[in-house]
Protein backbone atom coordinates (compact mmCIF):
# COMPACT_ATOMS: atom_id res chain seq x y z
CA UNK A 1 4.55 -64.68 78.00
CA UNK A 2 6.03 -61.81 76.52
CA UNK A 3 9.68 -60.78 75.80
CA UNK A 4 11.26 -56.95 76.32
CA UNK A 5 14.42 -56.09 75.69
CA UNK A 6 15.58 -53.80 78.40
CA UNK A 7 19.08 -51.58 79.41
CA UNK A 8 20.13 -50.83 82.61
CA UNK A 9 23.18 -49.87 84.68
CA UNK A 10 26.13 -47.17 83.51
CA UNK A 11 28.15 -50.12 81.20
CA UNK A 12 24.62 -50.62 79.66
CA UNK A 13 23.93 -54.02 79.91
CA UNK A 14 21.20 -55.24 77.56
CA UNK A 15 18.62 -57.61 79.90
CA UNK A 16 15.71 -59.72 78.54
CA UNK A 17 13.14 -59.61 80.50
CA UNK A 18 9.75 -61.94 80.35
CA UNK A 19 6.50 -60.58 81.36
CA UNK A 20 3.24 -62.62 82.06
CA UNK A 21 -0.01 -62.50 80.83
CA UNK A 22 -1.80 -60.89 83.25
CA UNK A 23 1.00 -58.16 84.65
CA UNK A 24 1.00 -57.46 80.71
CA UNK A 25 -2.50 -57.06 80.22
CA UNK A 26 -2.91 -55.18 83.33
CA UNK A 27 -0.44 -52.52 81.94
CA UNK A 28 -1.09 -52.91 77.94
CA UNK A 29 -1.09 -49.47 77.46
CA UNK A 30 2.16 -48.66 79.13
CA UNK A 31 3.99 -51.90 77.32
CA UNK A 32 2.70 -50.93 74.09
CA UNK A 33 3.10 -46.50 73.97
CA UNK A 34 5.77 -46.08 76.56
CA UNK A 35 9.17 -47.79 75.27
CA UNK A 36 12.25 -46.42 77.09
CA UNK A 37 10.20 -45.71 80.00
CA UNK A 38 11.53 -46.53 83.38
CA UNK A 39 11.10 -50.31 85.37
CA UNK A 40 12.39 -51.78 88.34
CA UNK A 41 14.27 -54.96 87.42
CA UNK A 42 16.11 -57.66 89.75
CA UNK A 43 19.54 -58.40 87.81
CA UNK A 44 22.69 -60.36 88.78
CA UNK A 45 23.80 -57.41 90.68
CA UNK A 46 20.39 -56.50 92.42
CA UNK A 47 17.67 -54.49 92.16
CA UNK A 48 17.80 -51.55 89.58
CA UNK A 49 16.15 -49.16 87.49
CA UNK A 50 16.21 -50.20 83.83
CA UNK A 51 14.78 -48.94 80.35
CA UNK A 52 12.20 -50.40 78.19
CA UNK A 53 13.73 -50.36 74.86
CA UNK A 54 10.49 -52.66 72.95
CA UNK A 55 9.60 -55.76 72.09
CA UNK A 56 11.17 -59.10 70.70
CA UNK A 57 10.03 -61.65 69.07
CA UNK A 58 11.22 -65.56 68.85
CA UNK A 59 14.01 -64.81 66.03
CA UNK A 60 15.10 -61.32 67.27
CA UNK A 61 15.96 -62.88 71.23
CA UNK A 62 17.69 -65.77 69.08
CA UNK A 63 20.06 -62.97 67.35
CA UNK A 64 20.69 -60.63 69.92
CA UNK A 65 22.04 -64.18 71.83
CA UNK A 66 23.89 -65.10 68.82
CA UNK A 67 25.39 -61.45 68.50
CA UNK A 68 26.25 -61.03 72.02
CA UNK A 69 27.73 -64.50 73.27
CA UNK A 70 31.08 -63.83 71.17
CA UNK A 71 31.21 -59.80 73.49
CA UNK A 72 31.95 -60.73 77.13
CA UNK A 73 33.06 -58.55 79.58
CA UNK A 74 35.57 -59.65 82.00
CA UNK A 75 32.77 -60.66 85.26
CA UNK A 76 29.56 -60.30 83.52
CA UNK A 77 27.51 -60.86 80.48
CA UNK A 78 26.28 -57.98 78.32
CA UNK A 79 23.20 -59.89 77.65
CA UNK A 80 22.08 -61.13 80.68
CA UNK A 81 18.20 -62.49 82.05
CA UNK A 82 16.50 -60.31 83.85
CA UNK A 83 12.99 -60.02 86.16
CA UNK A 84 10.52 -57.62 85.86
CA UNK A 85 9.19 -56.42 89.28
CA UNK A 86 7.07 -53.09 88.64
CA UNK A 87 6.74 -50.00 86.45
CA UNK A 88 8.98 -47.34 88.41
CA UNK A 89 6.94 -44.71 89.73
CA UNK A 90 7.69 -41.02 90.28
CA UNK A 91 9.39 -41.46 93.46
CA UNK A 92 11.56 -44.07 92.43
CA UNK A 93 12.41 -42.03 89.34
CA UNK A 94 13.75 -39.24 91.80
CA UNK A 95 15.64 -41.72 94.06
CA UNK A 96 17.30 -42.73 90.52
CA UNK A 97 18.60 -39.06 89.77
CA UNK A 98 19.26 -38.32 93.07
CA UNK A 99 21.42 -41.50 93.84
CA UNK A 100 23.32 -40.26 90.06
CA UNK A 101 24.05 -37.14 91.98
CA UNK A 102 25.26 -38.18 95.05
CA UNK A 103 27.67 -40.64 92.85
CA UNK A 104 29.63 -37.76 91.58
CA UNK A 105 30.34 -36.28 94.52
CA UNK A 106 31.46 -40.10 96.64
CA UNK A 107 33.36 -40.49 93.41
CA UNK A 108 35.70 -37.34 94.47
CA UNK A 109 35.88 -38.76 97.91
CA UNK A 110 36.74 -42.01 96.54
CA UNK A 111 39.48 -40.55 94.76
CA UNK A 112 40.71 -38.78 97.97
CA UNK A 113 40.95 -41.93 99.66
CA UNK A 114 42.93 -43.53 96.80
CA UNK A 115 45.32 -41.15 96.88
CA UNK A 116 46.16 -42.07 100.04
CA UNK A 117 46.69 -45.20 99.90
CA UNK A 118 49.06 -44.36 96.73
CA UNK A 119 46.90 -47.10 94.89
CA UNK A 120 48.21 -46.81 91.49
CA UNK A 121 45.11 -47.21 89.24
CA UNK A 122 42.42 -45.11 88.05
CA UNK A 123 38.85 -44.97 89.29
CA UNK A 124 36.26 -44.09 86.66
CA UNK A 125 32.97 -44.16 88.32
CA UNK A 126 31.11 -45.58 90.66
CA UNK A 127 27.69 -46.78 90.34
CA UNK A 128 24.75 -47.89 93.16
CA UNK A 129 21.72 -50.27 93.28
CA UNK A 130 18.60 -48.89 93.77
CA UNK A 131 18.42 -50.15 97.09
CA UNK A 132 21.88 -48.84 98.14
CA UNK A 133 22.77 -51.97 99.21
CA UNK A 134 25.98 -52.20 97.31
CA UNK A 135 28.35 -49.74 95.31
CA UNK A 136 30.17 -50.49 92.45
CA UNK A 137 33.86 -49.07 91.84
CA UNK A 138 35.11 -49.10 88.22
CA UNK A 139 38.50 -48.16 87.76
CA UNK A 140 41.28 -48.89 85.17
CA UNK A 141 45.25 -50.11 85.79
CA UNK A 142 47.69 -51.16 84.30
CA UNK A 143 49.37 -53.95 86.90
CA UNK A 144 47.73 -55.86 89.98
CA UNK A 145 46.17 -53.66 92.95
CA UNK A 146 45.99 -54.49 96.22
CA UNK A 147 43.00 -52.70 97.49
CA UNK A 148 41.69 -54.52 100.35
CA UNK A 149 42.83 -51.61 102.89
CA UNK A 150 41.01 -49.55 100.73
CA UNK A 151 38.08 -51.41 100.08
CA UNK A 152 37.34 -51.84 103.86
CA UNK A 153 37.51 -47.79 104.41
CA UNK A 154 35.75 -47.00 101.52
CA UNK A 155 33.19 -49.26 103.55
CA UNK A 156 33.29 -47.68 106.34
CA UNK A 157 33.39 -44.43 104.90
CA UNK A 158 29.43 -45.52 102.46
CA UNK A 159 28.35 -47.46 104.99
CA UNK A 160 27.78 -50.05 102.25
CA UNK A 161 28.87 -53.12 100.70
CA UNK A 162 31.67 -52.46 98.00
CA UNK A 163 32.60 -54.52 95.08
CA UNK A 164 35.78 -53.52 92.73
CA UNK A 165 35.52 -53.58 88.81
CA UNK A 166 38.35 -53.72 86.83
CA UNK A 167 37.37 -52.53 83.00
CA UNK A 168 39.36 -52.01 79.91
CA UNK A 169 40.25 -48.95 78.32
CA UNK A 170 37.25 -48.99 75.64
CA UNK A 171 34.99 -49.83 78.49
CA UNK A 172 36.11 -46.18 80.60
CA UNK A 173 35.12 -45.08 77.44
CA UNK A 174 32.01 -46.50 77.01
CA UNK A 175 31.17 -45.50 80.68
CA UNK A 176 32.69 -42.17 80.67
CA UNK A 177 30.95 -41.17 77.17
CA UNK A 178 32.00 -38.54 74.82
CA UNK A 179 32.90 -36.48 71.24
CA UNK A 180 34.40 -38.42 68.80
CA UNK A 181 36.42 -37.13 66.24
CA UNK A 182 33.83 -37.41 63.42
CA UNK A 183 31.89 -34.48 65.52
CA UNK A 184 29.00 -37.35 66.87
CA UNK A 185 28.92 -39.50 70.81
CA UNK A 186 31.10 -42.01 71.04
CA UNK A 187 29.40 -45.41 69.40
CA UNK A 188 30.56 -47.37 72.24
CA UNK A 189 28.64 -45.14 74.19
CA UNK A 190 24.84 -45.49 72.94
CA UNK A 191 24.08 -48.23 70.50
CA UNK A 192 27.35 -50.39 70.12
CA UNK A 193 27.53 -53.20 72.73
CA UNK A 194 30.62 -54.88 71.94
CA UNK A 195 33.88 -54.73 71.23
CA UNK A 196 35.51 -56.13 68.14
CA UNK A 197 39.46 -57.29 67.45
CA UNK A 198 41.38 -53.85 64.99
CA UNK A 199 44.31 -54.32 63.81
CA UNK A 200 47.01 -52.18 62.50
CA UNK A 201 45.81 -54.39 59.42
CA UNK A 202 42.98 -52.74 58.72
CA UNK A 203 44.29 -49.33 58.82
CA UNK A 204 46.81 -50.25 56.22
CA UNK A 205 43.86 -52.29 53.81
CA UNK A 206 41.41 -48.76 54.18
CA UNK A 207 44.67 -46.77 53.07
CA UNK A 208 44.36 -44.83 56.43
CA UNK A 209 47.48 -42.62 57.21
CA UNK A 210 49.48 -43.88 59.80
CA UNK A 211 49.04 -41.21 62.09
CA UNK A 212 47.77 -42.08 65.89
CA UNK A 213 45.87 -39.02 66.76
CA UNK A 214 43.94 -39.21 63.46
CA UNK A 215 43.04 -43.63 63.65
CA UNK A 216 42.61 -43.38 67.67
CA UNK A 217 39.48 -42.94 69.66
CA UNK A 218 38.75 -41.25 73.14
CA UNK A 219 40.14 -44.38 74.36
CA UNK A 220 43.40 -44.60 72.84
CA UNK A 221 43.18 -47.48 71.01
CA UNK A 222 42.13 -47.75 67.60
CA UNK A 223 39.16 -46.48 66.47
CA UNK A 224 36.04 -49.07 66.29
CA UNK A 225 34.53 -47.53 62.70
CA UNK A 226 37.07 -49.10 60.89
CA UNK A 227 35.46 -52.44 61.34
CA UNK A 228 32.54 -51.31 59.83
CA UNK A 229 33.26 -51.50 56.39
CA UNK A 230 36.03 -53.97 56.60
CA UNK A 231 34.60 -57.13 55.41
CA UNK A 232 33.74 -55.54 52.07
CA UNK A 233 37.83 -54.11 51.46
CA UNK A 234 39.13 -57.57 52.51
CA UNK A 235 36.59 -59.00 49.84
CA UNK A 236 38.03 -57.02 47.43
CA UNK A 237 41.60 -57.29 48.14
CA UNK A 238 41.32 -60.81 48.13
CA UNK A 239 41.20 -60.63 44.14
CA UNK A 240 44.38 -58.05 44.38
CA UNK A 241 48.10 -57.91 45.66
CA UNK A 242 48.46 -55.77 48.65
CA UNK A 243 48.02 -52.30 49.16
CA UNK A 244 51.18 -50.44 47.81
CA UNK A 245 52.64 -53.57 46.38
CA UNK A 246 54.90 -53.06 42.49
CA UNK A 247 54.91 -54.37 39.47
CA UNK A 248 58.05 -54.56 38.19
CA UNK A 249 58.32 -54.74 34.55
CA UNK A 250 61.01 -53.07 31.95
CA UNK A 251 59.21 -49.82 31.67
CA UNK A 252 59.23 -49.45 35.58
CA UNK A 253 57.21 -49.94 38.72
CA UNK A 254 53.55 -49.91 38.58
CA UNK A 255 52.68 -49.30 42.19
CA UNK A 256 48.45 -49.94 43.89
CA UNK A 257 48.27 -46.75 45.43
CA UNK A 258 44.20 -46.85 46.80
CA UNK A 259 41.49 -48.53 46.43
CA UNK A 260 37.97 -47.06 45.43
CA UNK A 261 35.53 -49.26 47.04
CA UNK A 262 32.35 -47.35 45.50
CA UNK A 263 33.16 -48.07 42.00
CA UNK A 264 35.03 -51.00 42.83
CA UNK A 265 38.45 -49.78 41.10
CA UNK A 266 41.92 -49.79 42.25
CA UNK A 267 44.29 -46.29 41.32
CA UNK A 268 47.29 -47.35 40.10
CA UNK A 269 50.51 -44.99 39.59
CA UNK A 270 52.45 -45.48 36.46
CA UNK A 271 55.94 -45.55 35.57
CA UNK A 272 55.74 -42.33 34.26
CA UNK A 273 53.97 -40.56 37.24
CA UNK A 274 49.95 -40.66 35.89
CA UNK A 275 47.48 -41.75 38.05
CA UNK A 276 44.49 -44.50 36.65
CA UNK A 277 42.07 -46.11 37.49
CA UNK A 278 41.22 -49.77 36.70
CA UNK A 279 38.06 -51.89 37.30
CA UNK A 280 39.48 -55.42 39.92
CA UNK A 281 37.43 -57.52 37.23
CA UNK A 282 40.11 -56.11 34.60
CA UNK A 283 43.36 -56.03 37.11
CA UNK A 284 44.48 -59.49 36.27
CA UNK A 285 44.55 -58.72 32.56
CA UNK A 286 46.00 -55.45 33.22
CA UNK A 287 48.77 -57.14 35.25
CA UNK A 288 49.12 -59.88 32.48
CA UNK A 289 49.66 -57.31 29.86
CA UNK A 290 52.16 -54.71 31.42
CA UNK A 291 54.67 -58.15 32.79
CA UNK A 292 54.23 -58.88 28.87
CA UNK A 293 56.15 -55.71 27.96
CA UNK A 294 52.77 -54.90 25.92
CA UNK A 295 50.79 -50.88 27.23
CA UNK A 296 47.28 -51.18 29.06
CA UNK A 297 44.84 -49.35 26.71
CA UNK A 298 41.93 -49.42 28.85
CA UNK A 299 43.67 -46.92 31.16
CA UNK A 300 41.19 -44.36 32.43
CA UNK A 301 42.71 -41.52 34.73
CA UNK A 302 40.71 -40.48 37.35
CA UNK A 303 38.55 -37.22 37.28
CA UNK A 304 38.84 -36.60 40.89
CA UNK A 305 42.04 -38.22 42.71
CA UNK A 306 42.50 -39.33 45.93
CA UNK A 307 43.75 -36.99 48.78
CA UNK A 308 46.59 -39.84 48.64
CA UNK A 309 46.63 -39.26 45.09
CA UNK A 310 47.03 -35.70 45.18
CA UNK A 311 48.85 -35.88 48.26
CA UNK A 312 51.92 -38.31 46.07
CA UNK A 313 51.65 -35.91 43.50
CA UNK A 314 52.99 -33.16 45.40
CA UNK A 315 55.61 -34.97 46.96
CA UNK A 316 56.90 -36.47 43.74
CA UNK A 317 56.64 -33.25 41.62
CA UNK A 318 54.61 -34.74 38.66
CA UNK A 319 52.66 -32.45 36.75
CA UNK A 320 51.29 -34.81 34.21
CA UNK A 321 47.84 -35.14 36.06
CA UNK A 322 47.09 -31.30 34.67
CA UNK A 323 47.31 -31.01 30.42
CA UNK A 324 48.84 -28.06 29.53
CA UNK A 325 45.25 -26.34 29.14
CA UNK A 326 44.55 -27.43 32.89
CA UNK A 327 47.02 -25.81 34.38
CA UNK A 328 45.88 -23.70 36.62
CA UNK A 329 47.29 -20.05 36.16
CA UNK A 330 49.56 -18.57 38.42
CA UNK A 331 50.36 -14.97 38.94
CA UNK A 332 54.16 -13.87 38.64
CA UNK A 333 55.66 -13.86 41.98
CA UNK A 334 57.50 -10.49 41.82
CA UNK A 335 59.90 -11.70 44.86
CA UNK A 336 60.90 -15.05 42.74
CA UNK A 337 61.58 -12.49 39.88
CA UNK A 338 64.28 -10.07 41.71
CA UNK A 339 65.65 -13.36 43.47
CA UNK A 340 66.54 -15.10 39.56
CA UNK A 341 67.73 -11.25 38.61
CA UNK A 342 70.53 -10.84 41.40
CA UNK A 343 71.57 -14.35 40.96
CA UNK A 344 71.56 -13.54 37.43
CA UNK A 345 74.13 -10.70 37.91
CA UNK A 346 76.10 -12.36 40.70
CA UNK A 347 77.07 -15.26 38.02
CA UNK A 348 77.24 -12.17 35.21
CA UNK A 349 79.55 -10.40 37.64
CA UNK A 350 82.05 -13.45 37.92
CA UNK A 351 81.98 -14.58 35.07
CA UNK A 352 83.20 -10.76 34.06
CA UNK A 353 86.43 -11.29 36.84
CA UNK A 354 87.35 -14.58 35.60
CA UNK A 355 87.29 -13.49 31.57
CA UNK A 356 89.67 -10.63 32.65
CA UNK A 357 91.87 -12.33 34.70
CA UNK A 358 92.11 -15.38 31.92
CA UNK A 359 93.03 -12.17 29.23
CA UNK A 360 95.48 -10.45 31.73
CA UNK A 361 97.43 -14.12 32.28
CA UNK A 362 97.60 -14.69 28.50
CA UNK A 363 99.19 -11.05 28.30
CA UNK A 364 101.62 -10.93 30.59
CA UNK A 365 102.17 -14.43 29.03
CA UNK A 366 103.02 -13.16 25.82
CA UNK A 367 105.56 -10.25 27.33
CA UNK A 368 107.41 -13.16 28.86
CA UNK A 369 107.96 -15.01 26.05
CA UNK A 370 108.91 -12.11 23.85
């Protein structure tokens, strides 16, 4: 008996499927040189056209089981036992495309229909079996539909059996597929199969600026990348106070501004406006020695900041990241230079009517008196 892992159906749903001996033998060649080639599978949903994606052994079925059983999807299973009927053949292959072509267009009538019926949700796709036999309706909403009016025309209209899906906003996604931000598809949309808890936690650990359209996917919600490195900054702010915390001591505030998780240090911004780095192994003696009243002489300022880092030193005006031969050199703005000269002789100019006015007082002061 041999085991293939196989995908099938628009949400992707991963299907292990167990061959025999003999059907394998039989078709060695095709089992062995043709992975994501097409098959005809019987699922939970019926008969469909699925891809080969290769072979798994004993430990690898055990951890794709492990992996998946914690990502459920709100009626099936994303890993889910499957039967293996036949290698699809040409025909089928064109039934396959053509059925994802005629899907477009009942999707636009679907739509028509739900308008309506002023259904307020959103339909996303629909999907058939191979057999046409049944149509599935994904759509997304926000409160409880009634759609049984509209389930019965939509019937009528197919001629086939309908069944209504109601999926998440990351699953439109995932079904939909597109761009992300970082310029590749979607990960939801070709290799990740499940969907993992981000919170507004994270963003704040990975020193992420608070921005929606910058931490948001095609979704809406928050992007699913910054899980991926996640476990290794809450490993290393385990062993430090949190992100943007102070240190107050009698010089001032020493305030975590980022954390570099490369080297493993932790930027810290000074009382007195200077950036540095310091190693986590070192940041309890650092921390030790500054509430002590005594200077940290292991400071080491950065060579390249932070965009935060630069970012904070723009905002706050400090200048003492740059030594005096780092400055970079500026050419005199001539604009700056007439604005300083006519406020130079507006204040010359008043000061010249208030000097003669004080001289002509004490005069006509001194007649008075006389």
């Amino acid at each position: 008996m041999r085991v293939y892992l196989t995908v099938f159906g628009k949400p992707r749903y991963l299907g292990i499927a167990k061959i025999r001996n003999e059907i394998y033998e039989a078709n060695s060649n095709f089992f062995e040189k043709h992975c994501n080639s097409w098959v005809v599978l019987q699922t939970q949903r019926g008969l469909e056209l699925g891809l080969i994606a290769g072979a798994l052994s004993p430990e690898q079925e055990d951890k794709y089981k492990f992996a998946t059983s914690k990502f459920e999807d709100s009626t099936e299973k994303i890993l889910q036992s499957v039967e293996f009927v036949r290698i699809a053949d040409e025909g089928k292959i064109a039934n396959y495309y053509r059925q994802r072509r005629d899907e477009a267009m009942f999707l636009v009538r679907a739509r028509e229909i739900a308008l309506q019926h002023n259904l307020k949700m959103k339909l996303v796709d629909v999907e058939y079996t191979l057999d046409r036999k049944k149509m599935y309706v994904y759509f997304t909403s926000e409160q409880r539909v009634d759609f049984r009016v509209y389930v019965r025309e939509l019937a009528h209209e197919f001629k086939t059996r309908i069944e209504m899906r109601q999926i998440g906003f990351r699953d439109e996604a995932r079904i939909v597929r597109g761009i992300a931000s970082c310029g590749r598809p979607c990960c939801c949309s070709y290799w990740l199969r499940g969907f993992s808890s981000i919170g507004i936690k994270m963003v704040k650990e990975q020193k992420f600026e608070l921005n929606p359209t910058k931490i948001s996917g095609l979704c809406g919600r928050l992007m699913c990348c910054m899980s991926y490195e996640q476990s290794l900054y809450s490993e290393l702010w385990a062993k430090l106070p949190g992100p943007g915390s102070k240190i107050k001591t009698d010089q001032g505030f020493y305030v975590l501004e980022s954390l570099d998780i490369g080297r493993e240090y932790v930027h810290v911004r000074f009382p007195s406006g200077r950036l540095v780095s310091i190693a986590i192994s070192e940041f309890q003696d650092f921390q030790e020695t500054v509430l002590s009243g005594k200077e940290w002489e292991n400071a080491n300022t950065p060579k390249t900041p932070t965009v935060s880092a630069r970012r904070v030193r723009v905002l706050r005006g400090a200048r003492s990241g740059y030594s005096q031969d780092q400055k970079p050199d500026r050419k005199p703005d001539k604009k700056s230079e007439r604005k300083s000269q006519k406020k130079f002789k507006r204040k010359h100019r008043y000061s010249k009517r208030t000097d003669s006015k004080r001289t002509g007082s004490k005069k006509a002061g001194g007649k008075h008196e006389s």
